[in-house]
C-alpha atoms as a PDB file:
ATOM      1  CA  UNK A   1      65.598   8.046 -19.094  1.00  0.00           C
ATOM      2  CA  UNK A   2      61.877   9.559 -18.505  1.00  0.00           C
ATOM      3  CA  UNK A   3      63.052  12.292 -20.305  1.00  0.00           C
ATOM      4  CA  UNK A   4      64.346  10.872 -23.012  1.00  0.00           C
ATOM      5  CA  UNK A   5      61.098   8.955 -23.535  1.00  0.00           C
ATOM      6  CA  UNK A   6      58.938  11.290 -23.107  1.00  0.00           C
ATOM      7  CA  UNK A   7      60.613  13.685 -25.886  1.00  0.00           C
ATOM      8  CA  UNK A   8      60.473  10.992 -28.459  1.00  0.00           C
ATOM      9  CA  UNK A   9      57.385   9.384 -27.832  1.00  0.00           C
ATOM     10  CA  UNK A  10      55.635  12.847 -30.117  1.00  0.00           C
ATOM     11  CA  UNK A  11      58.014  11.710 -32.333  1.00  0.00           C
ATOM     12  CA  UNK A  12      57.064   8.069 -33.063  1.00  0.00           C
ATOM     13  CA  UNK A  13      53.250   8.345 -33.026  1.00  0.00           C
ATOM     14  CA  UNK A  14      54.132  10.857 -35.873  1.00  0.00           C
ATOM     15  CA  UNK A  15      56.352   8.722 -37.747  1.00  0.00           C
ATOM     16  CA  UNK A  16      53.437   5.999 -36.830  1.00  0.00           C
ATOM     17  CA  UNK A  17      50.543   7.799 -38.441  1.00  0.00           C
ATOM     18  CA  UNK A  18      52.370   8.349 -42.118  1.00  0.00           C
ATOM     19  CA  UNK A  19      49.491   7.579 -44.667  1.00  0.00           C
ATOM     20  CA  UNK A  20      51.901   6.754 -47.262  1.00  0.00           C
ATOM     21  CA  UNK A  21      53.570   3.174 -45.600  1.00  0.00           C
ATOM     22  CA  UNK A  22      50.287   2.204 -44.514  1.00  0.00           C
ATOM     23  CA  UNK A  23      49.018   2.478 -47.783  1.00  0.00           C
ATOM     24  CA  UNK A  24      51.767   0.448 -48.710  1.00  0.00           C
ATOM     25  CA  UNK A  25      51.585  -2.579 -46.733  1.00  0.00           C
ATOM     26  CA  UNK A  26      47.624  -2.779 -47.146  1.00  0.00           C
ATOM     27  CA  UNK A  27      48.433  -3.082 -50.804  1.00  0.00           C
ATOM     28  CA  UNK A  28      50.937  -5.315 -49.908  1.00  0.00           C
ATOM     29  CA  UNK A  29      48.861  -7.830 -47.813  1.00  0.00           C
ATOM     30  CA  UNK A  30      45.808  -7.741 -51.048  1.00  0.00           C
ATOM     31  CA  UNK A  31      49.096  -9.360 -53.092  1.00  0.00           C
ATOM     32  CA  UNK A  32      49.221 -13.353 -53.403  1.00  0.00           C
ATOM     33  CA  UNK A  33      52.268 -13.360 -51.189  1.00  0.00           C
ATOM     34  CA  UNK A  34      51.089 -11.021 -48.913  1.00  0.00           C
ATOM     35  CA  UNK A  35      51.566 -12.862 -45.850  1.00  0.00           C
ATOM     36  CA  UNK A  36      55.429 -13.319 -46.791  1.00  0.00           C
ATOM     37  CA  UNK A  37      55.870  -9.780 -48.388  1.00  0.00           C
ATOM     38  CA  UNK A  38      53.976  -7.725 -45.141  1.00  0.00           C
ATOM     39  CA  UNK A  39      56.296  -9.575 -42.630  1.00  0.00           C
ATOM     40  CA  UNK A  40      59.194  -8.571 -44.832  1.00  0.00           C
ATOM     41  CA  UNK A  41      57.846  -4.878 -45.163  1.00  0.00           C
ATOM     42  CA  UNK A  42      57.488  -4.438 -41.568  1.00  0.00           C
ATOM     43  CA  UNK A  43      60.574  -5.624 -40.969  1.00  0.00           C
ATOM     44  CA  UNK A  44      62.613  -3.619 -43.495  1.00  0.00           C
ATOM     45  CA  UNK A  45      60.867  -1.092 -41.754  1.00  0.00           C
ATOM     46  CA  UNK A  46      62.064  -1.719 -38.294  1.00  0.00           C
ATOM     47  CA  UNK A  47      65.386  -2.282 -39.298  1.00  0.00           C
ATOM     48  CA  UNK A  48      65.635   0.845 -41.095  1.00  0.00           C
ATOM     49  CA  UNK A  49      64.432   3.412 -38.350  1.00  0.00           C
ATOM     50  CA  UNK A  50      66.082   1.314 -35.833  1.00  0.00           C
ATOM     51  CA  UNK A  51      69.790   1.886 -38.345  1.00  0.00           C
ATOM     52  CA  UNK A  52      69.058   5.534 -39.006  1.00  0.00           C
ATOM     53  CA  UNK A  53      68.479   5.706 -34.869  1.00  0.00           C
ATOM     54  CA  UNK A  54      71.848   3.872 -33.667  1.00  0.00           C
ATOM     55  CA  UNK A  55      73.779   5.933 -36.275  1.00  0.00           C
ATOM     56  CA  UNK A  56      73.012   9.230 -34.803  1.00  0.00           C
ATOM     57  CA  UNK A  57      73.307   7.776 -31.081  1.00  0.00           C
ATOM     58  CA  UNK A  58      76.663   6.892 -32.478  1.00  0.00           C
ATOM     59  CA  UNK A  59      77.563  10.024 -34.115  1.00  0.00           C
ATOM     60  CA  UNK A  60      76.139  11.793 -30.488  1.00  0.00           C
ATOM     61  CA  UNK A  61      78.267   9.223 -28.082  1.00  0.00           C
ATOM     62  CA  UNK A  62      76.995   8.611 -24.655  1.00  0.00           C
ATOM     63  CA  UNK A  63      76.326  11.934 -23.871  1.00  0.00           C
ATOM     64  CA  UNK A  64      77.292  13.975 -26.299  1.00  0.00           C
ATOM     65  CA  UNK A  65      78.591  17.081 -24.261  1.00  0.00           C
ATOM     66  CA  UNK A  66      75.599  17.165 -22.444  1.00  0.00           C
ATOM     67  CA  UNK A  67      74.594  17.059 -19.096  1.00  0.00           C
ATOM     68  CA  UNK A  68      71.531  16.096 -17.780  1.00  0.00           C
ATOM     69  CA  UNK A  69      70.212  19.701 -17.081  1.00  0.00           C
ATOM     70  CA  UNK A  70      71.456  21.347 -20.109  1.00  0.00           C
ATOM     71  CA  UNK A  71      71.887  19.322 -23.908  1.00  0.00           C
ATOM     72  CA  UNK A  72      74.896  19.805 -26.065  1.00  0.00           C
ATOM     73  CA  UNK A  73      74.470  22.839 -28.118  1.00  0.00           C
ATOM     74  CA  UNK A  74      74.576  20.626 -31.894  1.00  0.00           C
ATOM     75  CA  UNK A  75      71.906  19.310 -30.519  1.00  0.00           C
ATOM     76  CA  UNK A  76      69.993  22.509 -30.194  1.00  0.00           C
ATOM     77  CA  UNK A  77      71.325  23.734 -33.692  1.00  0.00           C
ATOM     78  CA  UNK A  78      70.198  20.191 -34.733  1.00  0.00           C
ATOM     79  CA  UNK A  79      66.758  20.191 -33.638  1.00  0.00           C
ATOM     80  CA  UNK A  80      66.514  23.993 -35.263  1.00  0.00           C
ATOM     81  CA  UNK A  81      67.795  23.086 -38.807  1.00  0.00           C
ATOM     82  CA  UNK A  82      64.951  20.201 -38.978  1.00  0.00           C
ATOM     83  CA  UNK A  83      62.183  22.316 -37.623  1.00  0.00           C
ATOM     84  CA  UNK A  84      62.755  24.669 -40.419  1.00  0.00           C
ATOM     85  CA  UNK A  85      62.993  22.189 -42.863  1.00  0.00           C
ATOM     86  CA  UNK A  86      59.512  20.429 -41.535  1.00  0.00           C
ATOM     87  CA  UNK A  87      57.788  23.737 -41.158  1.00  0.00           C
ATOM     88  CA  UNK A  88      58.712  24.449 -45.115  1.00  0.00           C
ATOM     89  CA  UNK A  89      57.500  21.136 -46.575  1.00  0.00           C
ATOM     90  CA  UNK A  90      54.278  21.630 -44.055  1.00  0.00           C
ATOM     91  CA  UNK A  91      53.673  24.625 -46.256  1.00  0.00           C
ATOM     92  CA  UNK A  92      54.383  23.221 -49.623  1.00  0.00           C
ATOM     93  CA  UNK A  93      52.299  20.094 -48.572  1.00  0.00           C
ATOM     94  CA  UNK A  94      49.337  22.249 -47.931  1.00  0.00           C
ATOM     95  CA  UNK A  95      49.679  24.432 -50.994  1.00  0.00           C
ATOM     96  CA  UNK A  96      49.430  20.884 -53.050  1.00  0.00           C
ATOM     97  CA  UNK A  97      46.706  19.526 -51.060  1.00  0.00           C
ATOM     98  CA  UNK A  98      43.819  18.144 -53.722  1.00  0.00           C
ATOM     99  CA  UNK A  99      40.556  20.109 -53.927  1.00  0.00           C
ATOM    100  CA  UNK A 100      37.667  19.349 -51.665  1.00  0.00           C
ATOM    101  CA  UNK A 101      36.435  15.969 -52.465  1.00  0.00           C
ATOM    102  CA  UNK A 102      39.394  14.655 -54.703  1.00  0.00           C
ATOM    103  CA  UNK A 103      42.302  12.209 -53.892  1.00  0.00           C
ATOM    104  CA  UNK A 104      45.554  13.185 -53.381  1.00  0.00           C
ATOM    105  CA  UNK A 105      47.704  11.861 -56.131  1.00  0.00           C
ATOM    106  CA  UNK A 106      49.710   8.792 -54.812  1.00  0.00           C
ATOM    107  CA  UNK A 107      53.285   7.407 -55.948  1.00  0.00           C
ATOM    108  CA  UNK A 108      53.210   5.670 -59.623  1.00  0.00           C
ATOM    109  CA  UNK A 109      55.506   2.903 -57.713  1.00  0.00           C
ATOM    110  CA  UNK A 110      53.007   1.734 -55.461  1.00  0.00           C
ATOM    111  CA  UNK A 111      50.925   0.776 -58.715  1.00  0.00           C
ATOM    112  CA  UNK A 112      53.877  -1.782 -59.090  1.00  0.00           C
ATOM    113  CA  UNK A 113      54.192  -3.079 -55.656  1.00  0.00           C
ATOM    114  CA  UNK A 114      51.956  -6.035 -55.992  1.00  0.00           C
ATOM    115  CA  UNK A 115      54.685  -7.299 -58.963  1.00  0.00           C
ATOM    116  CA  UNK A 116      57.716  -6.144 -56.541  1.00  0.00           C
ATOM    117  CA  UNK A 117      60.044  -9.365 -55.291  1.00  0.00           C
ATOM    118  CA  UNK A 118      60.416 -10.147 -51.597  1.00  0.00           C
ATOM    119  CA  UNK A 119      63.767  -8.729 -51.900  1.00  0.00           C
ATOM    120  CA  UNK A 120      62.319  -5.390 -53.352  1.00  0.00           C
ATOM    121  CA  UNK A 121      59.157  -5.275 -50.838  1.00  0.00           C
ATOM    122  CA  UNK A 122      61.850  -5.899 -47.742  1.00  0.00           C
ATOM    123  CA  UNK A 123      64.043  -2.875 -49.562  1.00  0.00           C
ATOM    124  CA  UNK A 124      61.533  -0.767 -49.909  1.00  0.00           C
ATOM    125  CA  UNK A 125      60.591  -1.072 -46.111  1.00  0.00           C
ATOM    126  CA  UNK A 126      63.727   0.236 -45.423  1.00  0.00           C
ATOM    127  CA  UNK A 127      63.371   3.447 -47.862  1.00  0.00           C
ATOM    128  CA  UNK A 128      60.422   4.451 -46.487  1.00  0.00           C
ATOM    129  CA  UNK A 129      61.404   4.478 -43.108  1.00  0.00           C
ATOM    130  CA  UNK A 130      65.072   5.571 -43.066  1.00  0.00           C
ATOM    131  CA  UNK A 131      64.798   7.557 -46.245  1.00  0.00           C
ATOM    132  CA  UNK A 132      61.606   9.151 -46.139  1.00  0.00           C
ATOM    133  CA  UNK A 133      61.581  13.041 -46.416  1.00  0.00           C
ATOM    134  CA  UNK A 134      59.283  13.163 -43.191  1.00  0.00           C
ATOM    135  CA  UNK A 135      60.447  10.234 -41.267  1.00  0.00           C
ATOM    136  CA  UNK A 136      63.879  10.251 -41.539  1.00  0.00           C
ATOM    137  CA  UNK A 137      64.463  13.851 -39.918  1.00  0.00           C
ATOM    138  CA  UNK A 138      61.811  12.830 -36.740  1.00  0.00           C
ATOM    139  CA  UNK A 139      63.650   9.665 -36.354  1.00  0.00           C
ATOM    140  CA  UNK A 140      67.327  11.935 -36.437  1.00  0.00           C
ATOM    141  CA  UNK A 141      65.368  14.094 -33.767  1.00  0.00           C
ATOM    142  CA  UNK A 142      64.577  11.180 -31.746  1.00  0.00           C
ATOM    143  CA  UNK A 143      67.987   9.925 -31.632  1.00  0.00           C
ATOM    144  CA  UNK A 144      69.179  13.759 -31.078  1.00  0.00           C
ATOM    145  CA  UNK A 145      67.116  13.839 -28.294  1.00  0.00           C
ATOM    146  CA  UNK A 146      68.327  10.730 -26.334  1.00  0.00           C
ATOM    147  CA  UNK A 147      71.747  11.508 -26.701  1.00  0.00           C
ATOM    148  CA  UNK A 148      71.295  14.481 -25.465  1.00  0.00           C
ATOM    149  CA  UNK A 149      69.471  13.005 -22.398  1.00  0.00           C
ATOM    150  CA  UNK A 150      72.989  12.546 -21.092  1.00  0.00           C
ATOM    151  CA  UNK A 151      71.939   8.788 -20.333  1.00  0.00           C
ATOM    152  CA  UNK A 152      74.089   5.253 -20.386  1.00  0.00           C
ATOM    153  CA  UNK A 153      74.395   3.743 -23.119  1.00  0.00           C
ATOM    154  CA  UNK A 154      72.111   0.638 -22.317  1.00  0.00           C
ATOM    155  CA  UNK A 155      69.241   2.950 -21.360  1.00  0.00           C
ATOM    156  CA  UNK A 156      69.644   4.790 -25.175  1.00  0.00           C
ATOM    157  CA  UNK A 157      69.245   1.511 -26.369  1.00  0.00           C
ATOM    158  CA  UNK A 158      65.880   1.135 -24.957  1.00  0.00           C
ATOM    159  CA  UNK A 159      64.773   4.326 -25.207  1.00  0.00           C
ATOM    160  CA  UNK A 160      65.223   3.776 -28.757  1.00  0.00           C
ATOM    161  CA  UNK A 161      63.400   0.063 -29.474  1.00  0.00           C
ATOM    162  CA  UNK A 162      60.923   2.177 -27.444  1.00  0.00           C
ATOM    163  CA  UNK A 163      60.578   4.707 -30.141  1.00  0.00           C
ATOM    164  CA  UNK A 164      60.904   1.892 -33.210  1.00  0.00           C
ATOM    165  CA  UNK A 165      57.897   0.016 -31.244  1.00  0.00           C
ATOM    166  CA  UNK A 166      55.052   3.090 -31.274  1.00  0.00           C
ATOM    167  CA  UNK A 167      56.681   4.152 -34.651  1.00  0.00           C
ATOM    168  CA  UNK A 168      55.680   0.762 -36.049  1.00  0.00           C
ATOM    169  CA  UNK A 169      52.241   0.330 -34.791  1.00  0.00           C
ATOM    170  CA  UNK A 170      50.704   1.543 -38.184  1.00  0.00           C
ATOM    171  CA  UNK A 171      52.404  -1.182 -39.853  1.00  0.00           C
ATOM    172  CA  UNK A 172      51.569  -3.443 -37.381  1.00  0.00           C
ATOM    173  CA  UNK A 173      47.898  -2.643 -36.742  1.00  0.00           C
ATOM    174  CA  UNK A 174      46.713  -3.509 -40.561  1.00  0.00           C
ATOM    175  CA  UNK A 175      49.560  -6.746 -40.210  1.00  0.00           C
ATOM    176  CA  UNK A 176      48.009  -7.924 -36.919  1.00  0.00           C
ATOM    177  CA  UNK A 177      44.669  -7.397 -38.629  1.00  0.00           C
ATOM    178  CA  UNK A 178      45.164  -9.421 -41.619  1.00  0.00           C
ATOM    179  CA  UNK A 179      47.295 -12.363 -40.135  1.00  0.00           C
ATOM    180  CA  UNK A 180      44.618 -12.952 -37.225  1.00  0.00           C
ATOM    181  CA  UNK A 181      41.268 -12.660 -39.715  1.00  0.00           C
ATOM    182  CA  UNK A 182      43.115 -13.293 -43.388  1.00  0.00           C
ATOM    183  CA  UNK A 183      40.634 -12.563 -46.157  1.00  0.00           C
ATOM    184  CA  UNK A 184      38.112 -11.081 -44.079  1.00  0.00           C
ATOM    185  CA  UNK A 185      39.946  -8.689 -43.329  1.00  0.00           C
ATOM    186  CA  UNK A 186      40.397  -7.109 -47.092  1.00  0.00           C
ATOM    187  CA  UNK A 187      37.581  -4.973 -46.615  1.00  0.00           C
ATOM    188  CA  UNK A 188      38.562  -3.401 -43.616  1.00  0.00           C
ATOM    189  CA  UNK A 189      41.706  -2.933 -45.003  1.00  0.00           C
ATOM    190  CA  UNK A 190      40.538  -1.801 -48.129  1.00  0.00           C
ATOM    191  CA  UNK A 191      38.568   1.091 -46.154  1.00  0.00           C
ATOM    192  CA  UNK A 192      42.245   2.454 -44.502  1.00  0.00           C
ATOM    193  CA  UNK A 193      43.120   2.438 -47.666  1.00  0.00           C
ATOM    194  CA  UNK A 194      40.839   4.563 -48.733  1.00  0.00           C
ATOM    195  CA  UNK A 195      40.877   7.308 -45.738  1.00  0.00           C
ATOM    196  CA  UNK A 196      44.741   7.329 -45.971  1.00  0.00           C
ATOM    197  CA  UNK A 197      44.663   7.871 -49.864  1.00  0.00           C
ATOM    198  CA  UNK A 198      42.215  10.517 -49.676  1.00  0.00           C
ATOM    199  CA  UNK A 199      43.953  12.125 -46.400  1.00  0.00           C
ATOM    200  CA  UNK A 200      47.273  12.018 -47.152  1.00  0.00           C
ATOM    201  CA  UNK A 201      48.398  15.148 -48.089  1.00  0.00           C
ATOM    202  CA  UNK A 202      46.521  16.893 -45.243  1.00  0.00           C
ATOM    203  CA  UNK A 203      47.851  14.620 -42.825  1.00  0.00           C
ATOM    204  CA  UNK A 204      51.612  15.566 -43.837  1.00  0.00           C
ATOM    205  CA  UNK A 205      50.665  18.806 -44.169  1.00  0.00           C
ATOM    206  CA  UNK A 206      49.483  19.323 -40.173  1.00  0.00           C
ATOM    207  CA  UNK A 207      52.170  16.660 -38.815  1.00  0.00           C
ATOM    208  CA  UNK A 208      55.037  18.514 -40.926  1.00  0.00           C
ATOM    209  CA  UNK A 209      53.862  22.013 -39.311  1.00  0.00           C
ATOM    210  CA  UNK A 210      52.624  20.721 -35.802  1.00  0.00           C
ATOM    211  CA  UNK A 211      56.685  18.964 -35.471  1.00  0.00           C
ATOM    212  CA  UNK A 212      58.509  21.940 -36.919  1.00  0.00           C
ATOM    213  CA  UNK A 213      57.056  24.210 -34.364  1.00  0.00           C
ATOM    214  CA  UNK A 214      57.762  21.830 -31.958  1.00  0.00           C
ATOM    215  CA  UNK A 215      61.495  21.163 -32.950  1.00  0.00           C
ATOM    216  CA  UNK A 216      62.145  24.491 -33.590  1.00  0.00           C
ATOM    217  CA  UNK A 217      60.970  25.714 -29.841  1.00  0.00           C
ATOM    218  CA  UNK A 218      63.501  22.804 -28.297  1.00  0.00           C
ATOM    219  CA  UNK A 219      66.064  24.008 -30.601  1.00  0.00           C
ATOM    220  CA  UNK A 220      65.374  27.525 -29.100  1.00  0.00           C
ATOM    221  CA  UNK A 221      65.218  26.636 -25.750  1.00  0.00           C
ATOM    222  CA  UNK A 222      68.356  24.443 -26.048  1.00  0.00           C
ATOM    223  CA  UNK A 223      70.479  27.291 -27.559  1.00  0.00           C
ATOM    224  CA  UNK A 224      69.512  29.729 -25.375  1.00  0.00           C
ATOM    225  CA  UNK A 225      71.722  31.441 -22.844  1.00  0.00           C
END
């Protein structure tokens, strides 16, 4: 189980640091219902990574043809496909990267979140978490990894609320925030806001290279003889 932990714990404080759901919920909590609509977020959120995690411990099974010495080989073939595919989109992130000084262009949605329905906010937790180009593949590696960690089943289970915890603290950090000081909070807030905006793309950029490197080595090491 230590193993299994510590090879997804990289993994979380990645999907953790993504600029674009923190955004997000900061905008979310300025709304008039943003006490209602940030819980929802947050919790589309957890659901989501949690759902995208359980399916591929299901699609793995307990152990997956692995043993605890050596992981299956999918897994290996797995963790290779995704590095490649994070190391590409590291590059393309960086090529797009806004001049020195500028803002990186955000989403024309999130100009419409603050007239988004509970129903929409709560969906849209879900999207960005389970269908997110950069968390969605560290969250398949995550659940790649504990099934290959040969452990029982209860002990995937943990390992994976484990992972959904430190993968949610950068939701949680700006919710805790605003629910324990309310509106004087905003400008704290509003100053997250503004580092993630303007940080964004070289934030994905580093993460998306840093991870694919990384994946791509286990893969390696997995598949070799």
């Amino acid at each position: 189980m230590g193993t299994a932990l510590g090879d997804v714990l990289g993994l979380a404080a990645a999907v953790a640091i993504s600029p674009l759901p923190i955004i997000a919920i900061i905008i979310i909590l300025g709304t008039p219902r943003g006490r209602l609509n940030g819980l929802l977020f947050t919790l589309g959120w957890v659901i989501g990574l949690f759902a995208l995690g359980a399916v591929m411990l299901a699609i793995g099974g307990p152990a997956a043809g692995a043993t605890p010495s050596k992981p299956a080989a999918w897994v290996g073939d797995l963790k290779l496909a995704l590095g490649v595919l994070l190391v590409v989109l590291g590059g393309r992130q960086w090529h797009r990267r806004p001049s020195a000084g500028a803002e990186a262009e955000l989403p024309k949605w999130m100009s419409a979140i603050d007239r988004f329905s509970p129903a929409k906010v709560f969906g849209l937790g879900i999207v960005l978490s389970a269908a997110n180009l950069k968390n969605a593949p560290l969250t398949i590696a995550a659940g790649a990894s504990i099934s290959a960690a040969a452990i029982p089943p209860g002990q995937q289970i943990t390992v994976l609320a484990v992972f959904v915890i430190i993968a949610s603290l950068g939701l949680l950090a700006p919710l805790a925030v605003f629910l324990l000081m309310g509106e004087r909070a905003k400008s704290m807030l509003d100053n997250w806001r503004g580092w993630a905006a303007r940080h964004n793309t070289a934030i994905m950029a580093v993460l998306f290279a840093v991870l694919g490197v990384k994946l791509l080595g286990d893969g390696i090491r997995i598949l070799a003889p």
